[in-house]
C-alpha atoms as a PDB file:
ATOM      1  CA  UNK A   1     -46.285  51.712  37.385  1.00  0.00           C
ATOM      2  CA  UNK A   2     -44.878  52.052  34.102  1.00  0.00           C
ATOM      3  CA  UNK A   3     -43.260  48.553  33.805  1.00  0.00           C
ATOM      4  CA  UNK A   4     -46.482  47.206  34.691  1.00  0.00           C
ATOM      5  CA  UNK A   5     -47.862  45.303  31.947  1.00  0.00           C
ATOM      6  CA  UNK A   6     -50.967  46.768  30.500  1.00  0.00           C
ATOM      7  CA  UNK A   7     -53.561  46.051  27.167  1.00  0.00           C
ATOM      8  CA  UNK A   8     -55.680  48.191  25.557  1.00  0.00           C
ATOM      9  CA  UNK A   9     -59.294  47.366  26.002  1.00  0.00           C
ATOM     10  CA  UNK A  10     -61.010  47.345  22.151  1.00  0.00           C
ATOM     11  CA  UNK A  11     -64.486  47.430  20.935  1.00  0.00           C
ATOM     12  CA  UNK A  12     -65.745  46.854  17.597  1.00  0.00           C
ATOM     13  CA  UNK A  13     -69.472  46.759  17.133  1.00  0.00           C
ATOM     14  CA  UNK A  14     -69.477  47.099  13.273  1.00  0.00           C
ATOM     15  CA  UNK A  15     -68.429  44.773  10.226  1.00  0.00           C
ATOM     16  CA  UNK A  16     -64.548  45.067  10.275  1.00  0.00           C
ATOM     17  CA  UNK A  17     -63.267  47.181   7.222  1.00  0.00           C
ATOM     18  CA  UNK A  18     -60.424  44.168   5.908  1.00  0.00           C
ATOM     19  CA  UNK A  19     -58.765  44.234   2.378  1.00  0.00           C
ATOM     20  CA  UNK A  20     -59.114  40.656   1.267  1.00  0.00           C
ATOM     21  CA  UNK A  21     -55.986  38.810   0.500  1.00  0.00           C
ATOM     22  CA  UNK A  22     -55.352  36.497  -2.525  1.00  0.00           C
ATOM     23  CA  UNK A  23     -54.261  32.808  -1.049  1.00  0.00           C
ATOM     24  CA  UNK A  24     -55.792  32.916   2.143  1.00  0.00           C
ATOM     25  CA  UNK A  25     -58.127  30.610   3.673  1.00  0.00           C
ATOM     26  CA  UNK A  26     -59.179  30.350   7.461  1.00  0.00           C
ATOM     27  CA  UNK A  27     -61.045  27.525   9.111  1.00  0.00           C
ATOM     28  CA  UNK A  28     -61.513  26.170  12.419  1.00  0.00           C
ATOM     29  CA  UNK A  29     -58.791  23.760  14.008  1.00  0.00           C
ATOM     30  CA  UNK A  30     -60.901  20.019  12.786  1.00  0.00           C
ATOM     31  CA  UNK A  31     -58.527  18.076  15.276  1.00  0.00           C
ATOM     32  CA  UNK A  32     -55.199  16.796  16.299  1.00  0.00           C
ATOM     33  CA  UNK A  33     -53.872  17.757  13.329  1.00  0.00           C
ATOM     34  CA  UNK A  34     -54.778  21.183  13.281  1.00  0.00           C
ATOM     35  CA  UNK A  35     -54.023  21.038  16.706  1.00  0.00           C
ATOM     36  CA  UNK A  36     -50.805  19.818  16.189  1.00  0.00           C
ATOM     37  CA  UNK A  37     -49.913  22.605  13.231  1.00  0.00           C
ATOM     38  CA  UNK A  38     -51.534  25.414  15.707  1.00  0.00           C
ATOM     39  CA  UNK A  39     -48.796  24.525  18.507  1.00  0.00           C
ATOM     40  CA  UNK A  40     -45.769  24.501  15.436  1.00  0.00           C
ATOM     41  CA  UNK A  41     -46.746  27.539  14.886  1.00  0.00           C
ATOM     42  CA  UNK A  42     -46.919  28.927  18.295  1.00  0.00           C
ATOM     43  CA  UNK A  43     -42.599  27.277  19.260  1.00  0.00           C
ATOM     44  CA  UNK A  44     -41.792  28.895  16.581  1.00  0.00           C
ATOM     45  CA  UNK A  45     -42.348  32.376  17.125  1.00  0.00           C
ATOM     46  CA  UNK A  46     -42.697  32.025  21.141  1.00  0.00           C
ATOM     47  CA  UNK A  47     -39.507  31.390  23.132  1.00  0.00           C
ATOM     48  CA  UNK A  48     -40.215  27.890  23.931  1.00  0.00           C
ATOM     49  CA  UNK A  49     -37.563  25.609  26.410  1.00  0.00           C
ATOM     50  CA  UNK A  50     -37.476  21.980  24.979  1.00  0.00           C
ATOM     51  CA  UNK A  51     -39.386  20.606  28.044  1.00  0.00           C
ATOM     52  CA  UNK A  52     -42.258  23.113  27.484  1.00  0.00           C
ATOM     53  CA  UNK A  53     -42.006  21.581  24.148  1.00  0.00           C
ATOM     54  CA  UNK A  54     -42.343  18.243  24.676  1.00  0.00           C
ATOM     55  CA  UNK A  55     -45.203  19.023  27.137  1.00  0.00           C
ATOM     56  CA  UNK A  56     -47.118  20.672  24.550  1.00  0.00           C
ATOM     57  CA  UNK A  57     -47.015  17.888  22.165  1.00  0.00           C
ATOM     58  CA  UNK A  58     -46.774  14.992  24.821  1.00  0.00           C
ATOM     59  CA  UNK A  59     -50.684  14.172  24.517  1.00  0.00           C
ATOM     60  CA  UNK A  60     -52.107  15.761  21.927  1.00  0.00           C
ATOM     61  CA  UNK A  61     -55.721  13.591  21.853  1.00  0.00           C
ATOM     62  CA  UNK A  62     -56.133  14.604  25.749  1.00  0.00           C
ATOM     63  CA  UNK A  63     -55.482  18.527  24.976  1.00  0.00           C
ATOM     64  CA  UNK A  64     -58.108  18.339  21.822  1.00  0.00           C
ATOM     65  CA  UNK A  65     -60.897  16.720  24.169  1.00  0.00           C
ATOM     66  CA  UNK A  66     -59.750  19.743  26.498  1.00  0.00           C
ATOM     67  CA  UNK A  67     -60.683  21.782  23.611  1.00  0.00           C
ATOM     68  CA  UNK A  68     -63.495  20.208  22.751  1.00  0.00           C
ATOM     69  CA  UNK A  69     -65.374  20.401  25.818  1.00  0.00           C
ATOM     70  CA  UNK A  70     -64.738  24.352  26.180  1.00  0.00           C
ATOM     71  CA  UNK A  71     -68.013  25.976  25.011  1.00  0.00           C
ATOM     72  CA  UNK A  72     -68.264  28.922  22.835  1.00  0.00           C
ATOM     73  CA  UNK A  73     -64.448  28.236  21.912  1.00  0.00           C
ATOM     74  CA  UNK A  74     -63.111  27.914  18.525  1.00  0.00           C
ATOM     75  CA  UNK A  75     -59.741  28.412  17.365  1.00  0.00           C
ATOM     76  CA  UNK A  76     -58.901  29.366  13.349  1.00  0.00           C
ATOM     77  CA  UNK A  77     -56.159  28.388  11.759  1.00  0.00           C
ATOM     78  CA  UNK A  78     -54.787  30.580   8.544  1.00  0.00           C
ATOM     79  CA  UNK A  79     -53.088  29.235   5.687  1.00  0.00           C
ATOM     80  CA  UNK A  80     -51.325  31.512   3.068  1.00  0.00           C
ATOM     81  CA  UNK A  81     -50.503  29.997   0.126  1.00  0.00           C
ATOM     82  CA  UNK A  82     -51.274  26.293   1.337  1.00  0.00           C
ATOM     83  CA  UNK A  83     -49.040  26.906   4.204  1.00  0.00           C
ATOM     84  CA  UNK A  84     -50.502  27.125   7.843  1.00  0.00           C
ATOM     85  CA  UNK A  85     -48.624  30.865   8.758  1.00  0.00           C
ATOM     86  CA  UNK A  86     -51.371  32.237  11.474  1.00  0.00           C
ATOM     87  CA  UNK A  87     -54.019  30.995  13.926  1.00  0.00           C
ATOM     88  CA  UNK A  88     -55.896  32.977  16.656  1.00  0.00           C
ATOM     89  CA  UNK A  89     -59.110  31.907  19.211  1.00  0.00           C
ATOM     90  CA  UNK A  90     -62.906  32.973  19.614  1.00  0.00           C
ATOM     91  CA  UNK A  91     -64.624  33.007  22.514  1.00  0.00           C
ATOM     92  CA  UNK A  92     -68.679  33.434  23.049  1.00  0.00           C
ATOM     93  CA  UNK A  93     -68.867  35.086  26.558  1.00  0.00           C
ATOM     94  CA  UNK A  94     -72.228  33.711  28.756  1.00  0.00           C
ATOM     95  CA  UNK A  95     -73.607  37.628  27.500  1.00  0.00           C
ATOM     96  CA  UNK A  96     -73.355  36.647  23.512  1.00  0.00           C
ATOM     97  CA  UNK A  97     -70.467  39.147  22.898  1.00  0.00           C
ATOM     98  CA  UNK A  98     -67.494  37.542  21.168  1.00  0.00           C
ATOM     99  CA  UNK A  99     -63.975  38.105  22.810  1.00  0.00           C
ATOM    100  CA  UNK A 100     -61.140  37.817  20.475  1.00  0.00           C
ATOM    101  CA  UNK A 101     -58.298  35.538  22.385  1.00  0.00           C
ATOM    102  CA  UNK A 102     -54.618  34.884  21.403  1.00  0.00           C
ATOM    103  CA  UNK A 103     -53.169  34.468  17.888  1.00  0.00           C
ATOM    104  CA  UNK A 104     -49.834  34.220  16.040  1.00  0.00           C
ATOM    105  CA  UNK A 105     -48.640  34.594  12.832  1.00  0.00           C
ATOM    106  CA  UNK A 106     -45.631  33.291  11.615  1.00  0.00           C
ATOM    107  CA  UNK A 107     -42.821  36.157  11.209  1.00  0.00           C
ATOM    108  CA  UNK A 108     -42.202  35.690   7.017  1.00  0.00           C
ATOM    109  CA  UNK A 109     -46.370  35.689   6.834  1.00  0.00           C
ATOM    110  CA  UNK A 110     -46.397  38.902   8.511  1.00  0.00           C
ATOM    111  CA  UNK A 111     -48.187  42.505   6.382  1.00  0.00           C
ATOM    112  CA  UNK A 112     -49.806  39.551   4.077  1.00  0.00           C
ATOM    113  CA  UNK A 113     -53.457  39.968   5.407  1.00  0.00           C
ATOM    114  CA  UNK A 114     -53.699  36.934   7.650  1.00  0.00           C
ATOM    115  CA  UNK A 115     -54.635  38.976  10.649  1.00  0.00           C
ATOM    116  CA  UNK A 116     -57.293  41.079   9.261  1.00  0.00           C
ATOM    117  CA  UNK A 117     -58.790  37.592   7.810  1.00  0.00           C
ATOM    118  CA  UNK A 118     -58.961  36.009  10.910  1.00  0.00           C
ATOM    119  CA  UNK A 119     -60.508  39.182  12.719  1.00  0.00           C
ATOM    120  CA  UNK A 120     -63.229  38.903   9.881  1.00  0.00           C
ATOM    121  CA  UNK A 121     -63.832  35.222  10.068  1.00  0.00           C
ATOM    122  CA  UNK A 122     -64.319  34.993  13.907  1.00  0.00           C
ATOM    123  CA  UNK A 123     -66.484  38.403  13.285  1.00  0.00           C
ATOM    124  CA  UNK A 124     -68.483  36.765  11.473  1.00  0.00           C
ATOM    125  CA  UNK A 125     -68.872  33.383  13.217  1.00  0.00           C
ATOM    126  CA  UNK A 126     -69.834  35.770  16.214  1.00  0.00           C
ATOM    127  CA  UNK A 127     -72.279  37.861  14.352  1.00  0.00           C
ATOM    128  CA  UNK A 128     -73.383  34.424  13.310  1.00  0.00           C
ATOM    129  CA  UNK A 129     -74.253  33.354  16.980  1.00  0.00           C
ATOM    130  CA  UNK A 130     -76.166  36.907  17.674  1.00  0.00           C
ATOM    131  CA  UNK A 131     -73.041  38.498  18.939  1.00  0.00           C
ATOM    132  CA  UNK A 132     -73.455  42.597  18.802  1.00  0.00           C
ATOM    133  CA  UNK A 133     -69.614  42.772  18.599  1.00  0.00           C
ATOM    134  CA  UNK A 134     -66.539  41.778  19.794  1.00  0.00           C
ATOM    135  CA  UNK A 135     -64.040  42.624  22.579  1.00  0.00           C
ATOM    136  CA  UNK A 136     -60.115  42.392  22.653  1.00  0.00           C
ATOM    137  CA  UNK A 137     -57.518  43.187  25.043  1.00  0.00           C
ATOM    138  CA  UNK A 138     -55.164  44.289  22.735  1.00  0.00           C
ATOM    139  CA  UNK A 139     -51.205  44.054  22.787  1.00  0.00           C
ATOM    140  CA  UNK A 140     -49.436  47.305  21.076  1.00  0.00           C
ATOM    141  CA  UNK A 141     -48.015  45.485  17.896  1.00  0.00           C
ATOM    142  CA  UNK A 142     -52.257  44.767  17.079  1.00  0.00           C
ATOM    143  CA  UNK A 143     -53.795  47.459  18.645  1.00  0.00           C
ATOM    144  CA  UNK A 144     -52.600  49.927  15.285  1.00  0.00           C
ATOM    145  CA  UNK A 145     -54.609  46.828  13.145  1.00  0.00           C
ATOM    146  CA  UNK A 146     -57.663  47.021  14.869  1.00  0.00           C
ATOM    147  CA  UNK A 147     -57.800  50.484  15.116  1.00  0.00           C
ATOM    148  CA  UNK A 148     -57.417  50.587  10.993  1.00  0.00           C
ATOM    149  CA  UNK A 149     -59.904  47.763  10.451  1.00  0.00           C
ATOM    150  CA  UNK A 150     -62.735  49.487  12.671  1.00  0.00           C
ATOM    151  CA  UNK A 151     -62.164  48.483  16.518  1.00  0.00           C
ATOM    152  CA  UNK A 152     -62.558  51.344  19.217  1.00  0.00           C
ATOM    153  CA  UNK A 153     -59.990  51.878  21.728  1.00  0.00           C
ATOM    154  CA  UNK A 154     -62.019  52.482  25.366  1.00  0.00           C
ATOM    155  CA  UNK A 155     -59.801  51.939  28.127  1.00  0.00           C
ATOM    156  CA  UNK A 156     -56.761  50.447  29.287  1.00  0.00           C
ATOM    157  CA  UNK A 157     -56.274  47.289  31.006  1.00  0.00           C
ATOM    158  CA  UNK A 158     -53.457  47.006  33.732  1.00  0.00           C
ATOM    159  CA  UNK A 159     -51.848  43.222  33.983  1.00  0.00           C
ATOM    160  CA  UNK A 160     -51.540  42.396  37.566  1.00  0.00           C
ATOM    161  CA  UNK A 161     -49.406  39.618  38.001  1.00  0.00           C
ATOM    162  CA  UNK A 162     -47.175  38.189  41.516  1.00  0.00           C
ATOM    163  CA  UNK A 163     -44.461  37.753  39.815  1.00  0.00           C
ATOM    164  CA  UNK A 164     -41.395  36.215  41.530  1.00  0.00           C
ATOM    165  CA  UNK A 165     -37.761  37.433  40.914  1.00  0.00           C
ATOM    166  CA  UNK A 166     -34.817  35.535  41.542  1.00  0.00           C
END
């Protein structure tokens, strides 16, 4: 079905080949702060209704102890510039390879590098942790990125989803 959705499945079992960027810095969300920032970031490129607004931010200690207590998850923020403009997640599957999970960037940070510097930094937090590579179901507008910085395209993934039309 061609309005099914669909991702391409991604490999990458080699050091990503990234151009570093002047200005950007990556590190791990540190709490309800970066928390807070990550979910800015996230209304204002996603269509977001104002009640799924004020449900994201309603209790913001409660969804970092969420966080917290998922193993082998960390999520990055990027800042360009001082500015938070990116942030994207890590996850260590129970095998040991790293699976590369959500991520925005915000639309005037866009073609500045942010991207490619969070691929490297959760590569190498996963190589860190013995991972052999990393996986990603990849969307079309990244899928041309990770094919330039090294990832492998092997299959494709078909979305299945009930969805209900009114």
């Amino acid at each position: 079905d061609p309005e099914q959705p669909s991702a391409t499945a991604m490999v990458l079992d080699r050091a990503p080949t990234v151009v570093a960027h002047p200005g950007i810095e990556v590190r791990p969300l540190a709490g309800v702060d970066d928390l807070r920032t990550m979910l800015e970031i996230d209304v204002a490129v996603w269509e977001t209704t104002e009640q799924d607004r004020a449900s994201l931010f309603d209790d913001l200690g409660t969804t970092w102890e969420r966080i917290c207590a998922q193993t082998g998850r960390t999520t990055y923020l990027a800042w360009l510039d001082g500015v938070p403009s990116a942030y994207a997640t890590l996850v260590m599957t129970g095998s040991g390879v790293g699976t590369l999970l959500g991520g925005t960037t915000l639309p005037e940070a866009r073609g500045r590098g942010l991207y490619q510097a969070l691929v490297q930094r959760r590569w190498d937090d996963a190589v860190a942790q013995g991972a052999p590579g990393l996986v990603v179901q990849a969307s079309e507008m990244s899928r041309p990125v990770l094919e330039r910085i090294g990832f492998v395209a092997t299959g494709t993934v078909r979305l299945w989803a009930d969805l209900v039309r009114t």
